[in-house]
Each structure stands twice: as C-alpha cells, then as structure tokens.
Protein backbone atom coordinates (compact mmCIF):
# COMPACT_ATOMS: atom_id res chain seq x y z
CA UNK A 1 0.00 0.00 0.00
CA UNK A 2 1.42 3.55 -0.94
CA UNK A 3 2.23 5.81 1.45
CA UNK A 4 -0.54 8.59 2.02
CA UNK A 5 0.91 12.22 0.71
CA UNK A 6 1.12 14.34 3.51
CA UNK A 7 1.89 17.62 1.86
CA UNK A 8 4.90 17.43 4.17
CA UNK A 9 8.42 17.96 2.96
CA UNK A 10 10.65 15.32 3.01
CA UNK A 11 13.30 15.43 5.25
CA UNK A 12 16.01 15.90 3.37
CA UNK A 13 14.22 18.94 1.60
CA UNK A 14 13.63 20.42 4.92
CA UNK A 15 17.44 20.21 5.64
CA UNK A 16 18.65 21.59 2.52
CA UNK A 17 20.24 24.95 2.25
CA UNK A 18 21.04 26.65 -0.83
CA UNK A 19 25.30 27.87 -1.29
CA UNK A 20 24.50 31.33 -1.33
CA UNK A 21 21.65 31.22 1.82
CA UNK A 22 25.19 29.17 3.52
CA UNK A 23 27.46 31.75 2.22
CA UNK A 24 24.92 34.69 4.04
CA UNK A 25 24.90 32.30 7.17
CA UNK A 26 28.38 31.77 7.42
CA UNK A 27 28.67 35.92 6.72
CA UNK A 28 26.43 36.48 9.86
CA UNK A 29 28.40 34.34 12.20
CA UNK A 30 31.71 36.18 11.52
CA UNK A 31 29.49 39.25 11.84
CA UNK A 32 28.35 37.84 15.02
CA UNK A 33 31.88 36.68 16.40
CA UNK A 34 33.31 40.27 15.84
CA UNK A 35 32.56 43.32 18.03
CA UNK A 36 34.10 45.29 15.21
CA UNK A 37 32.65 44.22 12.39
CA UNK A 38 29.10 44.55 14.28
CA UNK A 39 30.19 48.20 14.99
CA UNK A 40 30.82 48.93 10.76
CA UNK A 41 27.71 47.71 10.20
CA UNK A 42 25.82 49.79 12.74
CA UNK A 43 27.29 53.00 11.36
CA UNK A 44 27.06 51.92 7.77
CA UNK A 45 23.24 50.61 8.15
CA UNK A 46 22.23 53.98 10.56
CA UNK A 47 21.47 51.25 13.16
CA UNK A 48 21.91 50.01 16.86
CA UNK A 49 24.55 47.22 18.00
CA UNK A 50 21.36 45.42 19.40
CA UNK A 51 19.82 46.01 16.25
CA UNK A 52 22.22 44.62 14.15
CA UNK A 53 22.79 41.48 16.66
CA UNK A 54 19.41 40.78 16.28
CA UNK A 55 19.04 41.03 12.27
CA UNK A 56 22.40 38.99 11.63
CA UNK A 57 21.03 36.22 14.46
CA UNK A 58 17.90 35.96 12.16
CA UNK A 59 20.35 35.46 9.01
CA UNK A 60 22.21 33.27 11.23
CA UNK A 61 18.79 31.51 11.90
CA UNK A 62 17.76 31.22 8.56
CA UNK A 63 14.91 33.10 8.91
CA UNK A 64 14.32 36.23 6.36
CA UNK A 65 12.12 38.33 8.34
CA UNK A 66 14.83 39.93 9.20
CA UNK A 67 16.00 40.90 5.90
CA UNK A 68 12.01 41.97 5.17
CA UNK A 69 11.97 44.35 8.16
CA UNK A 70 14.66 45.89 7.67
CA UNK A 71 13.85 46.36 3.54
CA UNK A 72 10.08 47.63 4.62
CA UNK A 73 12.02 50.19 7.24
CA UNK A 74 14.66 51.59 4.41
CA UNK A 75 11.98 51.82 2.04
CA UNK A 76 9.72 53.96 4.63
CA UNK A 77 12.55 56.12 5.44
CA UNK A 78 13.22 56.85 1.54
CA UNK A 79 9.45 57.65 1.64
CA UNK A 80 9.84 60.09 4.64
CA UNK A 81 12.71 61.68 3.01
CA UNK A 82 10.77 62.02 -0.25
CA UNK A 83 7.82 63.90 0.79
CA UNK A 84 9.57 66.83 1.96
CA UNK A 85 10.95 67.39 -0.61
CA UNK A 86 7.79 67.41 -2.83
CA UNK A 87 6.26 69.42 -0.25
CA UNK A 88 8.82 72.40 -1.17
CA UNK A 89 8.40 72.51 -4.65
C-alpha cells in the first residue's frame, strides 16, 4: 500500500540549504563573532549594536524576516525623506 501524501516535505528537503543562503549564514556568524565588524555595520546601516545582533542572528537563523523588516524600514525612510521634498516645490 502507498504511502498517504502528507503535503509534508521530506526530510532531506527540509534540511537543505542553498550555497548562497550558507554563504549569508556563514557571513552572519563572523558578523556575530566580531565586536568590530558589528560596529561597521551599525554605522554603515544607521542602526543600533542590538539592532544589528538581532538582524544577523535571524540570518544566522535562517529566517528572512529579518532581511524583510529591515527592507520595509529603508523603504519607509526613503518615503519620509521624499515627501519633503515634494512638499517644497
């Protein structure tokens, strides 16, 4: 008797990850291991240390929320910054 299709992933799909999503993981743990390198990307991104801890332990995670937020919060900035300006004309 076949086996009844769950929907489910197999395991092995479940597991898999992609060499660029290892290559961003692997990017976020040397963020992560590096007080430094945390600090350059605060200044650079206009963020907190906490802030950027959090975002590269959701890369680190695999999750891509955090890449999400902080796209939706860049592009409402850009939209701040744009309306101003339209204002003056």
């Amino acid at each position: 008797m076949p086996a009844a299709k769950t929907g489910r992933k197999s395991h092995k799909e479940e597991i898999y990850v992609s060499p660029t999503e290892a290559q961003r993981r692997q990017a976020a743990a040397v963020t992560l291991s590096s007080w430094e390198l945390q600090a350059m990307r605060a200044v650079s991104g206009g963020e907190s240390l906490p802030q950027v801890r959090l975002r590269f332990t959701k890369m680190l995670a695999g999750t891509a929320e955090g890449d999400e937020e902080r796209r939706k919060k860049m592009e409402d900035l850009l939209r701040e910054e744009q309306q101003p300006k339209e204002n003056q004309r």
